[in-house]
N, C-alpha and C. Protein backbone atom coordinates (compact mmCIF):
# COMPACT_ATOMS: atom_id res chain seq x y z
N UNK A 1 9.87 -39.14 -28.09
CA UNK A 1 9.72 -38.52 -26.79
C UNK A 1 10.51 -39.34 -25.79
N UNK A 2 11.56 -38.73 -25.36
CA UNK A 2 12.15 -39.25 -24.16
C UNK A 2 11.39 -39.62 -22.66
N UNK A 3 11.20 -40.60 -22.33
CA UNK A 3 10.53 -40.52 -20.89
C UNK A 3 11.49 -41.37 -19.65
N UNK A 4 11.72 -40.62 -19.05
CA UNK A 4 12.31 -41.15 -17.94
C UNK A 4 12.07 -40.87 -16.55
N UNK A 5 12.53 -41.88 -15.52
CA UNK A 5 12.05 -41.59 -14.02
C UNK A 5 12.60 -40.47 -13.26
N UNK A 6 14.00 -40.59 -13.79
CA UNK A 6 15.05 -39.55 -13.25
C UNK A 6 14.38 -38.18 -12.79
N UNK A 7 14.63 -37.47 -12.22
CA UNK A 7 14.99 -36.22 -12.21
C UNK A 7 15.55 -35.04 -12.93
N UNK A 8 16.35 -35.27 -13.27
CA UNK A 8 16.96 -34.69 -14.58
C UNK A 8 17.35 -35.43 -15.92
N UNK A 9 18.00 -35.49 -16.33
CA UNK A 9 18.30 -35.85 -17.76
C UNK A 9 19.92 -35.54 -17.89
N UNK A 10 20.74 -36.39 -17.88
CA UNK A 10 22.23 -35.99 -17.38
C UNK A 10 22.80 -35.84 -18.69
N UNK A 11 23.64 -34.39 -18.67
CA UNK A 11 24.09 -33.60 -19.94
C UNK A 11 22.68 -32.82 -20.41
N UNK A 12 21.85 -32.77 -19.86
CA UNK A 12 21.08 -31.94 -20.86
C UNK A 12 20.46 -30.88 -19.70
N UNK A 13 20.17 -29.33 -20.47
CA UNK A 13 19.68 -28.48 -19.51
C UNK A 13 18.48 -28.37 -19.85
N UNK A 14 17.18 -28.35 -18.96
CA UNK A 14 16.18 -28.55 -19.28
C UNK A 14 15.20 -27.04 -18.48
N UNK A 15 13.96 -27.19 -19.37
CA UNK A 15 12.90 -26.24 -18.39
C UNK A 15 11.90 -26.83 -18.44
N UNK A 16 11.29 -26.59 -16.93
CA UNK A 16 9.96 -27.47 -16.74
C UNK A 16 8.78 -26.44 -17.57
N UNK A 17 7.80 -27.52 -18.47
CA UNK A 17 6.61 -26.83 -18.71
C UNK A 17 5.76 -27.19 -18.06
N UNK A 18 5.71 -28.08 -17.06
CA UNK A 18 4.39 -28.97 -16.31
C UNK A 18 3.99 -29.99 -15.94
N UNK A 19 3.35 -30.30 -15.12
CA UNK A 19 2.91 -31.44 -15.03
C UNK A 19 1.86 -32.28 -16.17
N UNK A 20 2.37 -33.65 -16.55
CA UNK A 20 1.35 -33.87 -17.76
C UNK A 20 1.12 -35.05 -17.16
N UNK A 21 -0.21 -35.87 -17.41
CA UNK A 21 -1.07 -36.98 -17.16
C UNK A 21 -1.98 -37.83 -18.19
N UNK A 22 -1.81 -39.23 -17.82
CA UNK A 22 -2.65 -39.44 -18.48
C UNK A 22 -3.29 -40.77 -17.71
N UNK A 23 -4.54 -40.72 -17.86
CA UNK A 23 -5.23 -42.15 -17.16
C UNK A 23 -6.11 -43.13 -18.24
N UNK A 24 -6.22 -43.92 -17.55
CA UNK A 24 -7.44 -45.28 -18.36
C UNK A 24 -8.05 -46.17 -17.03
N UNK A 25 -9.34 -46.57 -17.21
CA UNK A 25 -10.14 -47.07 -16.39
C UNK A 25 -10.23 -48.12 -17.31
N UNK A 26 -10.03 -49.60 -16.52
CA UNK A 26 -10.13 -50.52 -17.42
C UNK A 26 -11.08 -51.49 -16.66
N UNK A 27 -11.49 -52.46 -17.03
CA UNK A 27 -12.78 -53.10 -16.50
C UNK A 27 -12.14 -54.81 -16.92
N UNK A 28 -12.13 -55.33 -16.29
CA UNK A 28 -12.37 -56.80 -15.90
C UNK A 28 -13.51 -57.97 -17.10
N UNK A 29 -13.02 -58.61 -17.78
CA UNK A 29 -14.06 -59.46 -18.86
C UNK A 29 -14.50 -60.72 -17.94
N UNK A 30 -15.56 -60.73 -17.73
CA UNK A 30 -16.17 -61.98 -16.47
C UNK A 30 -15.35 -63.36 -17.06
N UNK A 31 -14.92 -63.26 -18.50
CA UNK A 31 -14.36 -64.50 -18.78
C UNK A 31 -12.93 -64.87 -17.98
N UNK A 32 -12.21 -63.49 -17.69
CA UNK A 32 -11.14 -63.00 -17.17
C UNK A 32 -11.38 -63.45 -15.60
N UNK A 33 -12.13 -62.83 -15.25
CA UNK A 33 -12.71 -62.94 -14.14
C UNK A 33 -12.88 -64.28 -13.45
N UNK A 34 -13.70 -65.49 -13.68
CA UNK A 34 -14.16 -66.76 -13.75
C UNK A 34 -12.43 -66.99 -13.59
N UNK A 35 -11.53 -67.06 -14.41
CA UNK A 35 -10.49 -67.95 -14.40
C UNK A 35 -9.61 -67.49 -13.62
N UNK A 36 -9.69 -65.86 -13.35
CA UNK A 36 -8.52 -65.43 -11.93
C UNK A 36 -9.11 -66.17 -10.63
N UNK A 37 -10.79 -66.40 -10.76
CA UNK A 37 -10.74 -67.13 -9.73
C UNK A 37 -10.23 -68.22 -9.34
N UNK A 38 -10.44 -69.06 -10.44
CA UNK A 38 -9.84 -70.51 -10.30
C UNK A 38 -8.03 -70.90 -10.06
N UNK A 39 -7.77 -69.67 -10.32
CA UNK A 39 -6.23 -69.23 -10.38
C UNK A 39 -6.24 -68.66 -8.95
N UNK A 40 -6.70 -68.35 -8.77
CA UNK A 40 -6.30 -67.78 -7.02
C UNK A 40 -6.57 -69.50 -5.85
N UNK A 41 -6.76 -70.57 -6.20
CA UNK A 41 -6.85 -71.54 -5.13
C UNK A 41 -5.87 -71.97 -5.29
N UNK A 42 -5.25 -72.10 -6.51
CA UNK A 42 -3.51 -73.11 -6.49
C UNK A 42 -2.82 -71.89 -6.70
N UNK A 43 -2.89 -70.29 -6.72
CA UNK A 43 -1.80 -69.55 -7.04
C UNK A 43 -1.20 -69.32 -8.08
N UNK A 44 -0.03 -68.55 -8.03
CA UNK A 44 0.25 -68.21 -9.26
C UNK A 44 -0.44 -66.82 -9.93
N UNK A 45 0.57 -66.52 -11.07
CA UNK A 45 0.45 -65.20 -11.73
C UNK A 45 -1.09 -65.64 -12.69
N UNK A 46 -1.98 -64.24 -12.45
CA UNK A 46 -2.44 -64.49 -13.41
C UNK A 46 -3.12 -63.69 -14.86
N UNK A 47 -2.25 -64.74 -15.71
CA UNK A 47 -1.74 -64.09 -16.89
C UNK A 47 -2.55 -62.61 -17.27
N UNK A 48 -3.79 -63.01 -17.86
CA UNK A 48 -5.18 -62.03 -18.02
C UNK A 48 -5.10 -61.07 -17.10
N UNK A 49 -4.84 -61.12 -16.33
CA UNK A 49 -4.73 -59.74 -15.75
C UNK A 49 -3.04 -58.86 -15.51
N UNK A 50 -2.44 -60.07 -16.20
CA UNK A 50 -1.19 -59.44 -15.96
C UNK A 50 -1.06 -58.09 -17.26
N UNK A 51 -2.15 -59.12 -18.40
CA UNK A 51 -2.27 -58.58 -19.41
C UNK A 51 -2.95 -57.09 -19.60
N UNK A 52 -3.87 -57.00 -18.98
CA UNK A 52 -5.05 -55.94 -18.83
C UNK A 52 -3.91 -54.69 -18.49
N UNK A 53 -3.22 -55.18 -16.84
CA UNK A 53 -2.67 -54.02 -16.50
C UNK A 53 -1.66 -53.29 -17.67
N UNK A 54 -0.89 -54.52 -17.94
CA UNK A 54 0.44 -53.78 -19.08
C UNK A 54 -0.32 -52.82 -19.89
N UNK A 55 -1.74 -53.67 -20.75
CA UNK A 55 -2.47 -52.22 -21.81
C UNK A 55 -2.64 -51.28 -21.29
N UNK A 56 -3.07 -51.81 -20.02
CA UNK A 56 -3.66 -50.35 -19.19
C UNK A 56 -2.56 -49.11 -18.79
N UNK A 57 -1.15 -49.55 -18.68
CA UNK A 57 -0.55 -48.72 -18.45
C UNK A 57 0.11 -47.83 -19.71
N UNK A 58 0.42 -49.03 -20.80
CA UNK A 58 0.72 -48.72 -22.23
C UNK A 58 -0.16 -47.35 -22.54
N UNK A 59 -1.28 -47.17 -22.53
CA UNK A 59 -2.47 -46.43 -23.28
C UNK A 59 -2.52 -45.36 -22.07
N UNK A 60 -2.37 -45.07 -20.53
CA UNK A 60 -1.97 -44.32 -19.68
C UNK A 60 -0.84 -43.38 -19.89
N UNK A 61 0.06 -43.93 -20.65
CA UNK A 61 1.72 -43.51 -20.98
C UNK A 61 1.06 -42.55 -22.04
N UNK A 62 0.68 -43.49 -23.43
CA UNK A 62 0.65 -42.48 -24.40
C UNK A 62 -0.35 -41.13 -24.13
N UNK A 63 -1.14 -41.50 -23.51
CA UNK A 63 -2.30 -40.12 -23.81
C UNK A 63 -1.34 -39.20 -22.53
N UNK A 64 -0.32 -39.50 -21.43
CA UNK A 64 0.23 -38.72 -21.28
C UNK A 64 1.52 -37.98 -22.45
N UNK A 65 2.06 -38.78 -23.12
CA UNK A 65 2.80 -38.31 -23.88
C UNK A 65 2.35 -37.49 -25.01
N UNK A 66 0.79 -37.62 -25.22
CA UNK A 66 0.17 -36.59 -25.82
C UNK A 66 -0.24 -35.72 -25.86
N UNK A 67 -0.36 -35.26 -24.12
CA UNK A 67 -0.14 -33.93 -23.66
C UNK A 67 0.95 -33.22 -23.44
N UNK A 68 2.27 -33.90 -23.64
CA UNK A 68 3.80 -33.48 -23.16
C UNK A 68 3.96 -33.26 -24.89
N UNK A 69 3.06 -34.07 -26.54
CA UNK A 69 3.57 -32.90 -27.41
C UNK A 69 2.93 -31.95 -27.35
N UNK A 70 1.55 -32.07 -26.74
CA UNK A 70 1.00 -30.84 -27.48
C UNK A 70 1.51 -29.07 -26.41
N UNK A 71 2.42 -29.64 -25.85
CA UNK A 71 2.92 -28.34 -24.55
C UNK A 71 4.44 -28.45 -25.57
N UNK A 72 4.75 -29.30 -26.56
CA UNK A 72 5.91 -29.07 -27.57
C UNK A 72 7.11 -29.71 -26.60
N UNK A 73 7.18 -30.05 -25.75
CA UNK A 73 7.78 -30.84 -24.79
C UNK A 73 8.85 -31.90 -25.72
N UNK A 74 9.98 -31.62 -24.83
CA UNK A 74 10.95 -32.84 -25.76
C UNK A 74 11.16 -34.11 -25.02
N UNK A 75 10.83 -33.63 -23.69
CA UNK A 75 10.96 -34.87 -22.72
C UNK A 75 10.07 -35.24 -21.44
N UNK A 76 9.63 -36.13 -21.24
CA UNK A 76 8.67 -36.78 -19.81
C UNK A 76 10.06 -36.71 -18.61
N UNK A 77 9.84 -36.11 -17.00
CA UNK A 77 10.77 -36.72 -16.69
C UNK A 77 10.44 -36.92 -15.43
N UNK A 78 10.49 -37.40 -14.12
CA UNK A 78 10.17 -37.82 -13.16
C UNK A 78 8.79 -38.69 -13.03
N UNK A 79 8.86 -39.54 -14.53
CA UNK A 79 7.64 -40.18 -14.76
C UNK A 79 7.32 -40.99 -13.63
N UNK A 80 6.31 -41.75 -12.81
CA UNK A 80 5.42 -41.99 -12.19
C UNK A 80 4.72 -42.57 -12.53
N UNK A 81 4.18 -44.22 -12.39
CA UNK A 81 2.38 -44.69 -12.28
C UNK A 81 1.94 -45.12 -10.69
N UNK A 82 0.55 -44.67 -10.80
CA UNK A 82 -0.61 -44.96 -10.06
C UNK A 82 -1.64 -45.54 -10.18
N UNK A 83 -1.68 -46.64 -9.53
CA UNK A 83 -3.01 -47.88 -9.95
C UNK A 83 -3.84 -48.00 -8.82
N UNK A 84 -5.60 -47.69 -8.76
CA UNK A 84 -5.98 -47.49 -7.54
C UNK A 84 -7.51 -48.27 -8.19
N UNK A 85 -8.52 -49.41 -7.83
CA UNK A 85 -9.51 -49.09 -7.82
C UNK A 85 -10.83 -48.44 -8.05
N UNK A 86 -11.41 -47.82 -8.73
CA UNK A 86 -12.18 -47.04 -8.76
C UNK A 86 -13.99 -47.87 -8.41
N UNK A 87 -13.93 -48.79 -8.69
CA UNK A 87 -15.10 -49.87 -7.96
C UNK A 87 -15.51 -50.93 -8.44
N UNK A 88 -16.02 -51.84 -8.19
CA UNK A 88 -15.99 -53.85 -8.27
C UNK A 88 -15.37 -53.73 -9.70
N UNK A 89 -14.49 -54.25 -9.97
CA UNK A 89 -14.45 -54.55 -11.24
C UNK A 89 -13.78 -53.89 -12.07
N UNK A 90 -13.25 -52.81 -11.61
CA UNK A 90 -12.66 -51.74 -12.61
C UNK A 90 -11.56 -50.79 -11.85
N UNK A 91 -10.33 -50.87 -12.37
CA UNK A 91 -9.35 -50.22 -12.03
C UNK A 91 -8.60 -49.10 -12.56
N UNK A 92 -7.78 -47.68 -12.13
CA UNK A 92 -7.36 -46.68 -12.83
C UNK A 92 -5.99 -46.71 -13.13
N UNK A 93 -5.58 -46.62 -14.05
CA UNK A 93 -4.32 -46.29 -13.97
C UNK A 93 -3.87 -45.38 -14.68
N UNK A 94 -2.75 -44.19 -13.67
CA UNK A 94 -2.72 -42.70 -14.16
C UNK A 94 -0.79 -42.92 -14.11
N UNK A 95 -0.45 -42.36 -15.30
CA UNK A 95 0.68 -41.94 -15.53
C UNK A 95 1.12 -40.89 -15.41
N UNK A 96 2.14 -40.33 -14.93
CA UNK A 96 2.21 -38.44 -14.74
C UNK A 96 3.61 -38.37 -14.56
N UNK A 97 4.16 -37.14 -14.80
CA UNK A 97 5.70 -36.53 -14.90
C UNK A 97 5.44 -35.09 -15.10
N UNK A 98 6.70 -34.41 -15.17
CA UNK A 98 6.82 -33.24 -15.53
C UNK A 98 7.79 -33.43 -17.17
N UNK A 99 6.44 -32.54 -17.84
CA UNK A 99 7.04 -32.04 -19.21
C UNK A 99 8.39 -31.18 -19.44
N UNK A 100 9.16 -30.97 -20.19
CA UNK A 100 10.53 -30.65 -19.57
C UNK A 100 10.81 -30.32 -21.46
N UNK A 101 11.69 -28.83 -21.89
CA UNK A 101 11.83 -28.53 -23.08
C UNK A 101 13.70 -28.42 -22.81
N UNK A 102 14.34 -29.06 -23.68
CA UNK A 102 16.01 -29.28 -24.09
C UNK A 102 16.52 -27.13 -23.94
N UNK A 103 17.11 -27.01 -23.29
CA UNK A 103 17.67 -25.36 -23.07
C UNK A 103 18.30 -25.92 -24.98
């Protein structure tokens, strides 16, 4: 499955089938937690959560790309993420594009 940010797909003629999405709510491990704190007084990246987000977006991507096969879709394209909160401790992250079939 091709996924890209673009707009189109250059050389190729395409038709939109839709908008496709996919999200994950991921939650914070207090062990995680405890040490971003201690990491937030001297700064710096911190790792564990750098980590969380990447899965979180990884597993966002695919379950969108699993709605772009099951619409038979050859390509993702004006892909998109959104990372927002949802409450103490737990964050969303939604992937979305338009599904798009090769003319």
């Amino acid at each position: 499955m091709l996924i890209v940010t673009m707009q189109e797909i250059p050389g190729k003629q395409i038709a939109n089938m839709g908008l496709v999405q996919g999200s994950v709510v991921q939650t914070k491990h207090i062990g995680r937690d405890i040490g971003a704190s201690f990491k937030s007084i001297v700064g710096g990246e911190i790792h564990s959560y750098t980590e969380l987000m990447v899965e979180a977006r990884k597993i966002a991507t695919d379950r969108m790309v699993e709605q772009a096969r099951a619409l038979n879709a050859d390509a993702i394209v004006a892909v998109r993420y959104v990372t927002c909160s949802v409450m103490g401790g737990a964050s969303e992250v939604m992937a979305y594009g338009t599904a798009v079939k090769f003319a």
